[in-house]
C-alpha atoms as a PDB file:
ATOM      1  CA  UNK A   1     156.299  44.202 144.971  1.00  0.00           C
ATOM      2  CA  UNK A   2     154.479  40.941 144.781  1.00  0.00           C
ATOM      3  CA  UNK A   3     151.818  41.848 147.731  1.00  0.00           C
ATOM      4  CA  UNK A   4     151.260  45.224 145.754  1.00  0.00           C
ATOM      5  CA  UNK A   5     150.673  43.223 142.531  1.00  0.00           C
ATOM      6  CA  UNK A   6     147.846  40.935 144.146  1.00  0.00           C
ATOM      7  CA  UNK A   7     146.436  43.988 145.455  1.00  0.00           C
ATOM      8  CA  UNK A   8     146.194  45.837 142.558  1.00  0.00           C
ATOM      9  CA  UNK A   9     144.782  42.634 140.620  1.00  0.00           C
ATOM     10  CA  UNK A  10     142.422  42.491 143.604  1.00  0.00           C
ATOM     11  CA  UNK A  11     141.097  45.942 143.240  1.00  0.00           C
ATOM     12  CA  UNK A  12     140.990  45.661 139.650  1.00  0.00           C
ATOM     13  CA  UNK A  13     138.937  42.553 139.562  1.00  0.00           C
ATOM     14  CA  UNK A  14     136.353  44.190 142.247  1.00  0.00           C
ATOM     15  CA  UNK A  15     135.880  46.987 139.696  1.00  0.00           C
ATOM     16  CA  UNK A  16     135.594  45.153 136.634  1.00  0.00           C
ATOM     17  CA  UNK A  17     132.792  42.967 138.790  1.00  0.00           C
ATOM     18  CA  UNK A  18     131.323  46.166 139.923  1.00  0.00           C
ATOM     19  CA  UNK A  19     131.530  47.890 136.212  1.00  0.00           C
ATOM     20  CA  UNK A  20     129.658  44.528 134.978  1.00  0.00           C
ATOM     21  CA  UNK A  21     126.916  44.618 137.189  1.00  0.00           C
ATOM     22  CA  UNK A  22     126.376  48.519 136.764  1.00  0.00           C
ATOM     23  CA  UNK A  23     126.079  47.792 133.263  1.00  0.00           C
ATOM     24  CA  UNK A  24     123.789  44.615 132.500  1.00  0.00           C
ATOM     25  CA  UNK A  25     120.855  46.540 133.450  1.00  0.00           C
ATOM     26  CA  UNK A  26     121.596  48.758 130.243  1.00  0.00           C
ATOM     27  CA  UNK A  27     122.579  45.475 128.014  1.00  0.00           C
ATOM     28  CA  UNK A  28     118.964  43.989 128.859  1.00  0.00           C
ATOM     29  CA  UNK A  29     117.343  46.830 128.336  1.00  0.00           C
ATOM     30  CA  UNK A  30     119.087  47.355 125.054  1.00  0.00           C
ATOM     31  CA  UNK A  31     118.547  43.756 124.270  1.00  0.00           C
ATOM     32  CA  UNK A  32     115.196  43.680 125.033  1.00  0.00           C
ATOM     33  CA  UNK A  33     114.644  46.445 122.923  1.00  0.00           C
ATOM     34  CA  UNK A  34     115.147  44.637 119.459  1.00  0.00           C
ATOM     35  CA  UNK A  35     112.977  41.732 120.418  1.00  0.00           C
ATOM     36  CA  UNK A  36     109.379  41.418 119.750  1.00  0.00           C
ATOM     37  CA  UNK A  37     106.576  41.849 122.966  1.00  0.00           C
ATOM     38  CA  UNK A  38     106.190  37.598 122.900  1.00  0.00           C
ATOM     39  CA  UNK A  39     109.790  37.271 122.855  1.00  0.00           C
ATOM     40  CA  UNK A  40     110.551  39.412 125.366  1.00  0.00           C
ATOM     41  CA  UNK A  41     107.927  37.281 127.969  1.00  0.00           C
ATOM     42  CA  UNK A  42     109.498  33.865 126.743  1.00  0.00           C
ATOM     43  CA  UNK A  43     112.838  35.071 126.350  1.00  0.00           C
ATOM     44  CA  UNK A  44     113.605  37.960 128.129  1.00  0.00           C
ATOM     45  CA  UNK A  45     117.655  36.483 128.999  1.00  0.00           C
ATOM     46  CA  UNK A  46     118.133  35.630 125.462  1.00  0.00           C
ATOM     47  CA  UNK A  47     119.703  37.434 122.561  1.00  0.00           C
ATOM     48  CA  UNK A  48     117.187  38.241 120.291  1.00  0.00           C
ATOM     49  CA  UNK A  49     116.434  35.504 117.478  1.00  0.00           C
ATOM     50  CA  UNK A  50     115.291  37.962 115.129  1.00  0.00           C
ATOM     51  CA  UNK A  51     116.282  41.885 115.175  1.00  0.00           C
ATOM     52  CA  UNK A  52     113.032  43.941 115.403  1.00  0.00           C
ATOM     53  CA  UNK A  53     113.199  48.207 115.162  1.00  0.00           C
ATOM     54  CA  UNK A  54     109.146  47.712 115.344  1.00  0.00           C
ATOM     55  CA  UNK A  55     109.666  48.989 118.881  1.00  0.00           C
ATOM     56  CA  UNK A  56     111.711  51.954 118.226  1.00  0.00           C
ATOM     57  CA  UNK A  57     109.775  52.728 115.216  1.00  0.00           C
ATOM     58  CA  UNK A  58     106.529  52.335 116.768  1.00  0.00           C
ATOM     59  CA  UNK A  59     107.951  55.043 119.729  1.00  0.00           C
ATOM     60  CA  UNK A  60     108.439  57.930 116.688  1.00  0.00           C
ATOM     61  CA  UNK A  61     105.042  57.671 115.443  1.00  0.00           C
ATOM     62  CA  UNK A  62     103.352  57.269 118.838  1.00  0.00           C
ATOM     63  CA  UNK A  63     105.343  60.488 120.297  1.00  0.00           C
ATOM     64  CA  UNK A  64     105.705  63.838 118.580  1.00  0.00           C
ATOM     65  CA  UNK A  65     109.990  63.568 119.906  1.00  0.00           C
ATOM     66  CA  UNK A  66     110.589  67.389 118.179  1.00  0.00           C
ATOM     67  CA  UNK A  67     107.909  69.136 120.208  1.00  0.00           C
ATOM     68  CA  UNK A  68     109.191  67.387 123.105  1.00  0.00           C
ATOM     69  CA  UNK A  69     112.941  68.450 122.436  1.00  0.00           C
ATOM     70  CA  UNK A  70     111.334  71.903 121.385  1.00  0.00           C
ATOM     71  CA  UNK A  71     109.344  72.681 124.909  1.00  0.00           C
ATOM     72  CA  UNK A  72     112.181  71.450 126.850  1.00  0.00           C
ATOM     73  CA  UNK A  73     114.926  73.932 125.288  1.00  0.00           C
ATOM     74  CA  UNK A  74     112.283  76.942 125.582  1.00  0.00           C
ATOM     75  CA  UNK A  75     111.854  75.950 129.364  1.00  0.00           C
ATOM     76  CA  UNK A  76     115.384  75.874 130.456  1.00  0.00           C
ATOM     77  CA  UNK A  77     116.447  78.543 128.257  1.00  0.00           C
ATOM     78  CA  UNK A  78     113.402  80.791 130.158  1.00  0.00           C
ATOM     79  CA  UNK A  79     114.291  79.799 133.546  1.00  0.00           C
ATOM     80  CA  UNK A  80     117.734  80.170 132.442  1.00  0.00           C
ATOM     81  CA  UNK A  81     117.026  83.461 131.266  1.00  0.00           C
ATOM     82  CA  UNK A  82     114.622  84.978 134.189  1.00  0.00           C
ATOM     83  CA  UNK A  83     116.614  83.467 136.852  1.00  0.00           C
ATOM     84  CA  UNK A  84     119.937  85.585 135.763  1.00  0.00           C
ATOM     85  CA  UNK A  85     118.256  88.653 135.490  1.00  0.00           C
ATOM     86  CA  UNK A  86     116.044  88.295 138.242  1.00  0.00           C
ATOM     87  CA  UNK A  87     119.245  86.956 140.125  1.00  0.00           C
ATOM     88  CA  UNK A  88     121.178  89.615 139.183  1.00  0.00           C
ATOM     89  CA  UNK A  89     118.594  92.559 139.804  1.00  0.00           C
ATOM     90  CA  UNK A  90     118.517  91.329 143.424  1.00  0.00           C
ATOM     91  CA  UNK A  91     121.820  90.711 143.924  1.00  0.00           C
ATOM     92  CA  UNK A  92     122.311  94.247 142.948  1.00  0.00           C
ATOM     93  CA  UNK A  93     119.979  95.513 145.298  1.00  0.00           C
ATOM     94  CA  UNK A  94     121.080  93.754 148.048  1.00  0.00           C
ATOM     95  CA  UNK A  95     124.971  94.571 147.491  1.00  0.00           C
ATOM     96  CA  UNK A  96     124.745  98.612 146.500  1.00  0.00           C
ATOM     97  CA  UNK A  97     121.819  99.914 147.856  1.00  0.00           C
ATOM     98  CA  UNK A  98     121.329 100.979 151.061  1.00  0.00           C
ATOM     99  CA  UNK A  99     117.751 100.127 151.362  1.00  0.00           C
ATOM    100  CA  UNK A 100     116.296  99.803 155.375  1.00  0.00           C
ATOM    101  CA  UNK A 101     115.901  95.865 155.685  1.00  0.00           C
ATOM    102  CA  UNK A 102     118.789  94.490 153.707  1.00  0.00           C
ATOM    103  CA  UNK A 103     120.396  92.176 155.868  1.00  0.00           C
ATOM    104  CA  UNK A 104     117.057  90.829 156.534  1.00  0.00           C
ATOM    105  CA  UNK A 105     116.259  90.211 152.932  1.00  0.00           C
ATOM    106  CA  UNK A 106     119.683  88.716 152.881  1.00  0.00           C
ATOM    107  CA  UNK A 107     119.038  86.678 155.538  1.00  0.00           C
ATOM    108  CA  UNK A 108     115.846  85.306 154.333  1.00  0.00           C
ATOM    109  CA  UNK A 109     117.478  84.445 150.711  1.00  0.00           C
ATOM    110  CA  UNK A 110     120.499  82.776 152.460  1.00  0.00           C
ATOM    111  CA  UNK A 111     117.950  80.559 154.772  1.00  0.00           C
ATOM    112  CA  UNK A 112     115.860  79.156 151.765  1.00  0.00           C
ATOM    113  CA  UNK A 113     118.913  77.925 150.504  1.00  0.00           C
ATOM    114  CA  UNK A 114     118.997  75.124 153.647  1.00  0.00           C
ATOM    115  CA  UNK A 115     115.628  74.491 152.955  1.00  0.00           C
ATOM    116  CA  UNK A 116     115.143  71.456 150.983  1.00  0.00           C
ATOM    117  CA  UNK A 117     113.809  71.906 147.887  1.00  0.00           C
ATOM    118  CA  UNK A 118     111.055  68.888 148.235  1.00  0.00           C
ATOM    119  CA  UNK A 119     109.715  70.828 150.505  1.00  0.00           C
ATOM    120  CA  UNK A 120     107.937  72.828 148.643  1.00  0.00           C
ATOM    121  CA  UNK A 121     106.438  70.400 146.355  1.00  0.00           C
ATOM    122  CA  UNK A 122     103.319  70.383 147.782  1.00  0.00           C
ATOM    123  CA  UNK A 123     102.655  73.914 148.628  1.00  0.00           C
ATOM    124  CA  UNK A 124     103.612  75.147 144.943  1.00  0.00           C
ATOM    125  CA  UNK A 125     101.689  72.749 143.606  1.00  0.00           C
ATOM    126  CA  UNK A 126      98.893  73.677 145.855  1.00  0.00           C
ATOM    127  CA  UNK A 127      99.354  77.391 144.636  1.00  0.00           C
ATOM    128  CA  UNK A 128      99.741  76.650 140.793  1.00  0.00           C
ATOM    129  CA  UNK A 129      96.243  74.337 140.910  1.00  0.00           C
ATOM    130  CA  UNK A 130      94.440  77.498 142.685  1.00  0.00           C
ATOM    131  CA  UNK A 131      95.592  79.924 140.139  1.00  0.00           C
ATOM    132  CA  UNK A 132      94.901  77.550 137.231  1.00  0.00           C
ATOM    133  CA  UNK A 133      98.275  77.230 136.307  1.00  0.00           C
ATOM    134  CA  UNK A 134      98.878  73.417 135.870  1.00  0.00           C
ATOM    135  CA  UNK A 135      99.409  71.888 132.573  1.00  0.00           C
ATOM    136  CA  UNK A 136     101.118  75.251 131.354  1.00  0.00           C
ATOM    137  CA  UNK A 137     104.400  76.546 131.232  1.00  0.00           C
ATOM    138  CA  UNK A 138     104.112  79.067 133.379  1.00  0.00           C
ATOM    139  CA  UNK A 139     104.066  76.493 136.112  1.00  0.00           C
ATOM    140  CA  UNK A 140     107.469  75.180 134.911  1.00  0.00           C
ATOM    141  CA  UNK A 141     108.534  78.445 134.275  1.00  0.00           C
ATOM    142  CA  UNK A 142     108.200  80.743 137.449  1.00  0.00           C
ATOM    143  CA  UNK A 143     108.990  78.679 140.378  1.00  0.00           C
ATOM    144  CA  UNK A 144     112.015  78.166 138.340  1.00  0.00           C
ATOM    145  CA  UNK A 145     112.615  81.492 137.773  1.00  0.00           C
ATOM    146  CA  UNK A 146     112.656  83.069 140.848  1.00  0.00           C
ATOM    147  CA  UNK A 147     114.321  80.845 143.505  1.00  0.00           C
ATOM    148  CA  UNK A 148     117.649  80.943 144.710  1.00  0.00           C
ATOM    149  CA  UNK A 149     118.836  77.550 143.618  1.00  0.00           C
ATOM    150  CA  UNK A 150     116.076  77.394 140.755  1.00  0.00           C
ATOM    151  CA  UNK A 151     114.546  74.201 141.572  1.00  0.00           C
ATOM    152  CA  UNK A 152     112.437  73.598 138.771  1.00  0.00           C
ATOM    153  CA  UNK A 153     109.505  71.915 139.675  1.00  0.00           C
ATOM    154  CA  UNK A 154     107.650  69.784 136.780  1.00  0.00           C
ATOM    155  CA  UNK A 155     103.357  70.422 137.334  1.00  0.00           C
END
């Protein structure tokens, strides 16, 4: 009973070490946060001497935050959207048709799934610069929309 005790003390300690030095990373950080820019070079270990929301303040009226939230709900919910129905179209296809090739088109959809998805970084990339696409949402949007795992790549 003892030996399990010391064990379990054991393996509790290691965790609560482990859990401490997962999380001062995010203390700092949120430390850091109320201080001031000279503060932060001359102190950076300290507590802050004086609580600043300068930082945090200055962050809201630097970046537009709604039409950030805004663009990134109308992304997923489109590649969300497309990918279903294009998903499902397919699958239907594939499953109660009897079309000539359709163990090859399976095939080829079950082999770009062991593809990594990095991969094809540069080649879509490539593709959305010819066609002018980058810096809209249809780049976000499409490759998104009609792969098999949707691996949403951000041009």
């Amino acid at each position: 009973m003892i030996k399990n005790q010391k064990q379990q003390w054991l393996i509790y300690g290691g965790l609560i070490a482990a859990s401490i030095m997962v999380l001062y990373p995010f203390f700092f950080m949120i430390m850091n946060s109320f201080k001031t820019g000279s503060e932060i070079m001359h102190a950076p270990n300290a507590m802050p001497e004086e609580w600043s929301l300068r930082g945090y303040i200055e962050v809201f009226k630097a970046i537009d935050l709604f039409r950030i939230f805004g663009n990134t709900i109308f992304v997923a919910s489109a590649i969300t959207f497309l990918n279903c129905l294009l998903s499902s179209m397919v699958a239907f296809a594939i499953v109660k048709t009897s079309m000539p090739g359709r163990e090859f088109w399976l095939k080829m959809i079950l082999s770009s799934m062991m593809i990594p998805g990095i991969l094809f970084t540069i080649p879509v990339y490539m593709m959305m610069y010819d066609w002018g696409w980058i810096n809209t949402f249809r780049a976000l949007i499409i490759p998104g929309s009609i792969s098999a795992y949707t691996r949403c790549c951000s041009f």
